[in-house]
PDB file of N, CA and C in Angstrom:
ATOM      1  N   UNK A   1       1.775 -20.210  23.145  1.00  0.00           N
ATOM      2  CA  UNK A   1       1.998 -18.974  22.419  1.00  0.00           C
ATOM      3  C   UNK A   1       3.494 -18.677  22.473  1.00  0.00           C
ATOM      4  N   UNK A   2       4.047 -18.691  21.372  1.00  0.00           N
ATOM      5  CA  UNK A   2       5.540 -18.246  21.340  1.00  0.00           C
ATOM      6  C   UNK A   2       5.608 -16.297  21.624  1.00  0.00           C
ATOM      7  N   UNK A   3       7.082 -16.159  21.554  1.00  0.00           N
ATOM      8  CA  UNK A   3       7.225 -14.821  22.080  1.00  0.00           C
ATOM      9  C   UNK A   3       6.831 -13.973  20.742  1.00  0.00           C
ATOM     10  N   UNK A   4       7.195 -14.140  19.877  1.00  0.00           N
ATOM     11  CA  UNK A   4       6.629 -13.573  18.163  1.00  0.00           C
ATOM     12  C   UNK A   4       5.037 -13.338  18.370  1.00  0.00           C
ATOM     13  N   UNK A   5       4.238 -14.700  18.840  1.00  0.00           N
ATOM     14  CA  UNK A   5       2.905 -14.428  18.324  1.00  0.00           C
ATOM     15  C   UNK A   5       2.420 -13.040  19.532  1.00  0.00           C
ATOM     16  N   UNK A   6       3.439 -13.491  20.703  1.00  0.00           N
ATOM     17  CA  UNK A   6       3.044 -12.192  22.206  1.00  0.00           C
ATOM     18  C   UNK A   6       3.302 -10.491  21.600  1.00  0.00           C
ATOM     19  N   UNK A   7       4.176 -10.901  21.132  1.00  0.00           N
ATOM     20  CA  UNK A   7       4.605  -9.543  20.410  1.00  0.00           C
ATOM     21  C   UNK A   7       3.855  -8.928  19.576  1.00  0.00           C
ATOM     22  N   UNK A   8       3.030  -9.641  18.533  1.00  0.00           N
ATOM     23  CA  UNK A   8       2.134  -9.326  17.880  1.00  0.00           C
ATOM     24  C   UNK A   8       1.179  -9.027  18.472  1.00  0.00           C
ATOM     25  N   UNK A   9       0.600  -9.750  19.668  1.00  0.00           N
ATOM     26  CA  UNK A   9      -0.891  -9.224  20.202  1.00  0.00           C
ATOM     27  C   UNK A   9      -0.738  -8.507  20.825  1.00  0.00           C
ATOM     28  N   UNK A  10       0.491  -7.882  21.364  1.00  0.00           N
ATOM     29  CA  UNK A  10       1.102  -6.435  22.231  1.00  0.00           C
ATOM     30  C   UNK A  10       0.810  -5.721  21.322  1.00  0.00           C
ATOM     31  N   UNK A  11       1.479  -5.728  20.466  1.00  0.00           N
ATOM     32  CA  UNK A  11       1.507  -4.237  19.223  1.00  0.00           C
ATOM     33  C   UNK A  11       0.124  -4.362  18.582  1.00  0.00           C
ATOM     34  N   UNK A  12      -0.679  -4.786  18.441  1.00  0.00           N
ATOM     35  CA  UNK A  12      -2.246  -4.798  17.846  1.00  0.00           C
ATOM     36  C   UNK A  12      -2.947  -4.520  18.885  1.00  0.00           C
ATOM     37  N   UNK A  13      -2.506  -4.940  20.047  1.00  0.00           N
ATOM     38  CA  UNK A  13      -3.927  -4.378  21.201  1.00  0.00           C
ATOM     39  C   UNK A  13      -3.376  -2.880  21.701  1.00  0.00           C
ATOM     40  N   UNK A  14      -2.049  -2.626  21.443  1.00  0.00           N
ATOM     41  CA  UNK A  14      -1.552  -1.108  21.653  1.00  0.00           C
ATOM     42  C   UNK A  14      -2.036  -0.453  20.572  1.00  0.00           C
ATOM     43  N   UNK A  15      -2.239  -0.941  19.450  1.00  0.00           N
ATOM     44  CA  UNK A  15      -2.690  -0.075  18.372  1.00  0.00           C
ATOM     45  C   UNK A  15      -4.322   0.580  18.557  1.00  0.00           C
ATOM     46  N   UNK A  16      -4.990  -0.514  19.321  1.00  0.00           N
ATOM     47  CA  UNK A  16      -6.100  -0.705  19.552  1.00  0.00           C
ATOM     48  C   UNK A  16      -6.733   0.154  20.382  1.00  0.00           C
ATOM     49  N   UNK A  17      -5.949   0.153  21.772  1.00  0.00           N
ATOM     50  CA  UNK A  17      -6.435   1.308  22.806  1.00  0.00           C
ATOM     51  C   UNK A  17      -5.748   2.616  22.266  1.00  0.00           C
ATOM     52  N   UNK A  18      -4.440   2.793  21.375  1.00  0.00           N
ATOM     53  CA  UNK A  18      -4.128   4.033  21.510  1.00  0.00           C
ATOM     54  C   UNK A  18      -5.200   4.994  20.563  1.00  0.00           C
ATOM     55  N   UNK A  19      -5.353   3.985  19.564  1.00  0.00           N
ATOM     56  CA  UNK A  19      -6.768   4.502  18.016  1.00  0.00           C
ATOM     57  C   UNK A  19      -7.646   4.838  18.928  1.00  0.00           C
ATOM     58  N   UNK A  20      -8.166   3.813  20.057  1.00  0.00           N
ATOM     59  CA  UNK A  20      -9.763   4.404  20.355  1.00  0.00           C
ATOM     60  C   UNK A  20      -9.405   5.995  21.206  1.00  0.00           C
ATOM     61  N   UNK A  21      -8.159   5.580  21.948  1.00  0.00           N
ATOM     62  CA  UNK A  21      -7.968   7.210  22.843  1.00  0.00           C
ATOM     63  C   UNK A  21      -7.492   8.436  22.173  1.00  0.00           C
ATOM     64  N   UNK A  22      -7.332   7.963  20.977  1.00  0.00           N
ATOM     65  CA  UNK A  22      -6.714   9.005  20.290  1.00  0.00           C
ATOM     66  C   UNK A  22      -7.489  10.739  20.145  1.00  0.00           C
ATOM     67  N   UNK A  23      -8.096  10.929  20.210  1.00  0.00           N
ATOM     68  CA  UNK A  23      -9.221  12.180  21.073  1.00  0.00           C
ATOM     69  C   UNK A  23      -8.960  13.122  21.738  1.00  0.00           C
ATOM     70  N   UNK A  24      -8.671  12.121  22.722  1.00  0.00           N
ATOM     71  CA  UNK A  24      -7.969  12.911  24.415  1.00  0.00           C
ATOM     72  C   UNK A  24      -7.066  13.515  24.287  1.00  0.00           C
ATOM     73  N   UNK A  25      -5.660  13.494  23.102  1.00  0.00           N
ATOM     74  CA  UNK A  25      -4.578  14.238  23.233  1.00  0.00           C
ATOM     75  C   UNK A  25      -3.878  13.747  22.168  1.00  0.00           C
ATOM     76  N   UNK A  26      -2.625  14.924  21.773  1.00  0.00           N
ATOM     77  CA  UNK A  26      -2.106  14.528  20.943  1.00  0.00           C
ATOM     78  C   UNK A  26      -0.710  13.407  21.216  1.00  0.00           C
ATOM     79  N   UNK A  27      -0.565  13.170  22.295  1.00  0.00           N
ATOM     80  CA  UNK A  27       0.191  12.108  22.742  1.00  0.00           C
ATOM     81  C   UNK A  27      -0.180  10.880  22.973  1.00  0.00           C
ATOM     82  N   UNK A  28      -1.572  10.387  22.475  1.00  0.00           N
ATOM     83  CA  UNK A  28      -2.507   9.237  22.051  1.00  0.00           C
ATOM     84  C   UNK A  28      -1.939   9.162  20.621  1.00  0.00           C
ATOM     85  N   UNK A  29      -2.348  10.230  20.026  1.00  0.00           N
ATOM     86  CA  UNK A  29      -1.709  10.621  18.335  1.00  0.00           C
ATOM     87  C   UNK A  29      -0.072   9.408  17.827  1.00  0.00           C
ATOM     88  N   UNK A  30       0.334   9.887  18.882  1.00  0.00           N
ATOM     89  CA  UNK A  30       2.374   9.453  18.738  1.00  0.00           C
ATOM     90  C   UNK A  30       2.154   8.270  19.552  1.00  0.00           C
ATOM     91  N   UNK A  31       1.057   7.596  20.658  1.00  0.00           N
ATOM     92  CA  UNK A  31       1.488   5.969  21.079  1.00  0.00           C
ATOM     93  C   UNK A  31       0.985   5.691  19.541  1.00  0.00           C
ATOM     94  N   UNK A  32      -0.170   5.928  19.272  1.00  0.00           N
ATOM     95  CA  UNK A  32      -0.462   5.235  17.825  1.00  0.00           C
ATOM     96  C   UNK A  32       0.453   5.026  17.094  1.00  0.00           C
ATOM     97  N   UNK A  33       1.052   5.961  16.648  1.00  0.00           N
ATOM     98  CA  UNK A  33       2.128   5.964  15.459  1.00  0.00           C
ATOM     99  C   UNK A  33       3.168   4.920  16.124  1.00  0.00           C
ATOM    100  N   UNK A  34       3.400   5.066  17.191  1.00  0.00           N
ATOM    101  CA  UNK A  34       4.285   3.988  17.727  1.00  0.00           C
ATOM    102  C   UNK A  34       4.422   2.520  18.028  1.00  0.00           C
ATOM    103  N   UNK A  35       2.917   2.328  18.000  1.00  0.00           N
ATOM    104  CA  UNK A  35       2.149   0.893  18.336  1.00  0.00           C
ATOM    105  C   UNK A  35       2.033   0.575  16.800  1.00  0.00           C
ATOM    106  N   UNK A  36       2.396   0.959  15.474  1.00  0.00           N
ATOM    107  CA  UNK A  36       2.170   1.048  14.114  1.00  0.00           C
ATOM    108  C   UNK A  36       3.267   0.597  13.692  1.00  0.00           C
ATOM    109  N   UNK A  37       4.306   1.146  14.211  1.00  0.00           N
ATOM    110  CA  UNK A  37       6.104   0.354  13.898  1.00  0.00           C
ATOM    111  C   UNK A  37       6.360  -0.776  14.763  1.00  0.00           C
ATOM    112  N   UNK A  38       5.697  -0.234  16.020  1.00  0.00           N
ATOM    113  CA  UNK A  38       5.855  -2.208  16.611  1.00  0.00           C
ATOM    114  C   UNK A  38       4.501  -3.561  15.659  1.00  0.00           C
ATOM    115  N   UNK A  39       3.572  -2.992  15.272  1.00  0.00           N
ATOM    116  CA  UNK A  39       2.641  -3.902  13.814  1.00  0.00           C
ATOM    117  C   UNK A  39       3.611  -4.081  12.903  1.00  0.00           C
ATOM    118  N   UNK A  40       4.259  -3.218  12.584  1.00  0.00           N
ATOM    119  CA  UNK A  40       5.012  -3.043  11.308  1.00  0.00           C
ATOM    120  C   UNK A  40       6.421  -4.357  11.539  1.00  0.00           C
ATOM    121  N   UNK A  41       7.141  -4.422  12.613  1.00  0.00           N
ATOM    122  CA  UNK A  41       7.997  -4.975  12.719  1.00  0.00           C
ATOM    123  C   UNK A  41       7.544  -6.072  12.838  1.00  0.00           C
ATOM    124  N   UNK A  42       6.674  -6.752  14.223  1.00  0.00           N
ATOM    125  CA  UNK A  42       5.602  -7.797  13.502  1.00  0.00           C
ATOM    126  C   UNK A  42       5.847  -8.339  12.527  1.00  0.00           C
ATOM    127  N   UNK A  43       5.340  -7.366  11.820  1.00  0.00           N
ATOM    128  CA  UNK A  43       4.679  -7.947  10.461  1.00  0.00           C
ATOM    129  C   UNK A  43       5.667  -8.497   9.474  1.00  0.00           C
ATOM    130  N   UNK A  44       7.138  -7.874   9.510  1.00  0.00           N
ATOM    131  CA  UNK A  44       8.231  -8.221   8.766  1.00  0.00           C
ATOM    132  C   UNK A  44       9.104  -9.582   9.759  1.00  0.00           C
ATOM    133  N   UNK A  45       8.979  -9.548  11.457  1.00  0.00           N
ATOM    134  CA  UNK A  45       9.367 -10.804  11.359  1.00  0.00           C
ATOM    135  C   UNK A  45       8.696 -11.664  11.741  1.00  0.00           C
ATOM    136  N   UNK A  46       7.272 -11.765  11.067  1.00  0.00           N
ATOM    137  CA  UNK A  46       6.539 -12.899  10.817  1.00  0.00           C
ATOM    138  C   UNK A  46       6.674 -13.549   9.256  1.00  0.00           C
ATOM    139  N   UNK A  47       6.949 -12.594   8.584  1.00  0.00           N
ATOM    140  CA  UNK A  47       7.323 -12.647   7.036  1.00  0.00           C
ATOM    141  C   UNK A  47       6.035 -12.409   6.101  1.00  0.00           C
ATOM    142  N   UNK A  48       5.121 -11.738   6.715  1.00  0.00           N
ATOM    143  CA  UNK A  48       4.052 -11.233   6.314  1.00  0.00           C
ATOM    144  C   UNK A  48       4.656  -9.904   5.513  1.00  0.00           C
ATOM    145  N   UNK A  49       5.372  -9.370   5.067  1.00  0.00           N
ATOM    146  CA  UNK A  49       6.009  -8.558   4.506  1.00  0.00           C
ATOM    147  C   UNK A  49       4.626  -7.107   3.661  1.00  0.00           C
ATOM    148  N   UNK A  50       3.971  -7.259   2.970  1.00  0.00           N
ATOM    149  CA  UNK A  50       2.805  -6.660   2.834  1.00  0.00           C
ATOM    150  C   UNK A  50       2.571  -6.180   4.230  1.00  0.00           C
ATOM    151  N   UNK A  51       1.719  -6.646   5.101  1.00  0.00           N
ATOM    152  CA  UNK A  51       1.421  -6.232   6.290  1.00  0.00           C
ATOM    153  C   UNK A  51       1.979  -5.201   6.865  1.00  0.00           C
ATOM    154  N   UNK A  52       3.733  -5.678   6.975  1.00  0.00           N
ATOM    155  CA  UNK A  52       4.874  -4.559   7.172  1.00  0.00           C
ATOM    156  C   UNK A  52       5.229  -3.310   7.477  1.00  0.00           C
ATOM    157  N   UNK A  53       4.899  -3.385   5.660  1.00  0.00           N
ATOM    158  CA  UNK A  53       4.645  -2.092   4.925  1.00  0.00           C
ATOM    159  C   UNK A  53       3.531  -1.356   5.154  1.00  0.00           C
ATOM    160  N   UNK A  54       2.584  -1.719   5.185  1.00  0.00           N
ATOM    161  CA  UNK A  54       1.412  -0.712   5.443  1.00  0.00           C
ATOM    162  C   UNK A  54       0.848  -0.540   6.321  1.00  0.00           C
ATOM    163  N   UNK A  55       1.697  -1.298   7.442  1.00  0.00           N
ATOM    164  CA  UNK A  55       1.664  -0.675   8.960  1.00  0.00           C
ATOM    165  C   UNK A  55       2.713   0.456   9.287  1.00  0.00           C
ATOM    166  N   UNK A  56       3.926   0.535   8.516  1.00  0.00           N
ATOM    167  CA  UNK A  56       4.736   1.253   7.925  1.00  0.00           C
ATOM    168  C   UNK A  56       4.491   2.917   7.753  1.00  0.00           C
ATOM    169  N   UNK A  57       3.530   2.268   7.053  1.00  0.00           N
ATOM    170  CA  UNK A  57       3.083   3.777   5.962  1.00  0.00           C
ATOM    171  C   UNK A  57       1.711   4.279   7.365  1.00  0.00           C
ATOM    172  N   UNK A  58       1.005   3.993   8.023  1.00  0.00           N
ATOM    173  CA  UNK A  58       0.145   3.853   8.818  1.00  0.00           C
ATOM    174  C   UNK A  58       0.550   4.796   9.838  1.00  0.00           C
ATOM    175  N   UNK A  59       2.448   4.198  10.221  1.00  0.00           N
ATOM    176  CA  UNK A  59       2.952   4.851  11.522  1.00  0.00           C
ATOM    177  C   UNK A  59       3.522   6.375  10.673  1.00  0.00           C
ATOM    178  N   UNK A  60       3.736   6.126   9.613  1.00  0.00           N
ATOM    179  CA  UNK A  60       4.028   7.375   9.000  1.00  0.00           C
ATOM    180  C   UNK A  60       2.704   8.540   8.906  1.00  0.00           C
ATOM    181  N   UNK A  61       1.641   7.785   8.721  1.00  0.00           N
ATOM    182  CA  UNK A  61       0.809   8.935   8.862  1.00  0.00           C
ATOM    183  C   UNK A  61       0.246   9.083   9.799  1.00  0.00           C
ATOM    184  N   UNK A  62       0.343   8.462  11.083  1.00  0.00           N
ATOM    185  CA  UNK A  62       0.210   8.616  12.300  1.00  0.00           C
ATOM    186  C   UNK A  62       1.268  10.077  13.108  1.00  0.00           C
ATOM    187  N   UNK A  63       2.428   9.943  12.459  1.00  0.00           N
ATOM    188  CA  UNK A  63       3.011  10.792  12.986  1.00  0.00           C
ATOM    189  C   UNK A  63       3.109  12.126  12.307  1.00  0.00           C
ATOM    190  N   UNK A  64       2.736  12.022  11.083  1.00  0.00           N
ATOM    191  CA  UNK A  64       2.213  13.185  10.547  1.00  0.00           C
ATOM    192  C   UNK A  64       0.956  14.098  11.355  1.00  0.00           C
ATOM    193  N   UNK A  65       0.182  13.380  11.729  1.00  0.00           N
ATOM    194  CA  UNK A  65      -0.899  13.993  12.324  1.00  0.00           C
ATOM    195  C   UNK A  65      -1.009  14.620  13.270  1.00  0.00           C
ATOM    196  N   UNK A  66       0.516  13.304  13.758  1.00  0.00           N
ATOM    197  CA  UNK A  66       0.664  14.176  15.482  1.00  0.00           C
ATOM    198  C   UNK A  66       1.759  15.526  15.210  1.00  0.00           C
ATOM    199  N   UNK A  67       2.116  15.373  14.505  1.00  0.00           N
ATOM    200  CA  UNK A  67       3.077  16.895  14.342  1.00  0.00           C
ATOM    201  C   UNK A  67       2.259  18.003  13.540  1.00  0.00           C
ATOM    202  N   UNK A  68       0.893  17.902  12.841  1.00  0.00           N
ATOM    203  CA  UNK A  68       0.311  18.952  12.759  1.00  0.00           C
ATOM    204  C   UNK A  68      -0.663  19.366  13.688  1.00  0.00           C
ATOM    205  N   UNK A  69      -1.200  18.166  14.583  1.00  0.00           N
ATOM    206  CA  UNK A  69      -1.863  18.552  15.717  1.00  0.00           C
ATOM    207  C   UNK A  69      -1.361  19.186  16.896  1.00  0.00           C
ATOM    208  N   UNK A  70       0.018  18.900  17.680  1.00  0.00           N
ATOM    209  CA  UNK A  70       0.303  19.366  18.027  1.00  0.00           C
ATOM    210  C   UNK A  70       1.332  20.779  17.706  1.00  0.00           C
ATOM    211  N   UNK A  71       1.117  21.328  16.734  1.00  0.00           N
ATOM    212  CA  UNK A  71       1.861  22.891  16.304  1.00  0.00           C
ATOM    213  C   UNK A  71       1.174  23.778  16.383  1.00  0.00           C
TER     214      UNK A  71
END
């Protein structure tokens, strides 16, 4: 396993536990959104470029949620 493919299964299994905990608090809310730009980066330097993006847009509405949940 190269360090690219480690990186990827970091940021997908962070995406993974932070989605299921997301419940418990709104600081589950923001690892999500955060584990969404590390998919996202992934995804652009794997050259999956699609992927990217709509992990992109994902962490964007991840952090939307967490700034109306927590106000």
């Amino acid at each position: 396993m190269d360090l690219l493919t480690a990186f990827g299964l970091f940021a997908v299994t962070a995406m993974l536990i932070s989605y299921a905990l997301e419940s418990r608090g709104a600081g589950w809310i923001l690892a999500f959104a955060a584990s969404c730009i590390l998919g996202s980066t992934y995804g652009f330097l794997q050259g999956a470029w699609p992927f990217g993006l709509v992990e992109a847009i994902w962490a964007g509405v991840a952090a939307r949620r967490w700034w109306l949940v927590r106000r």
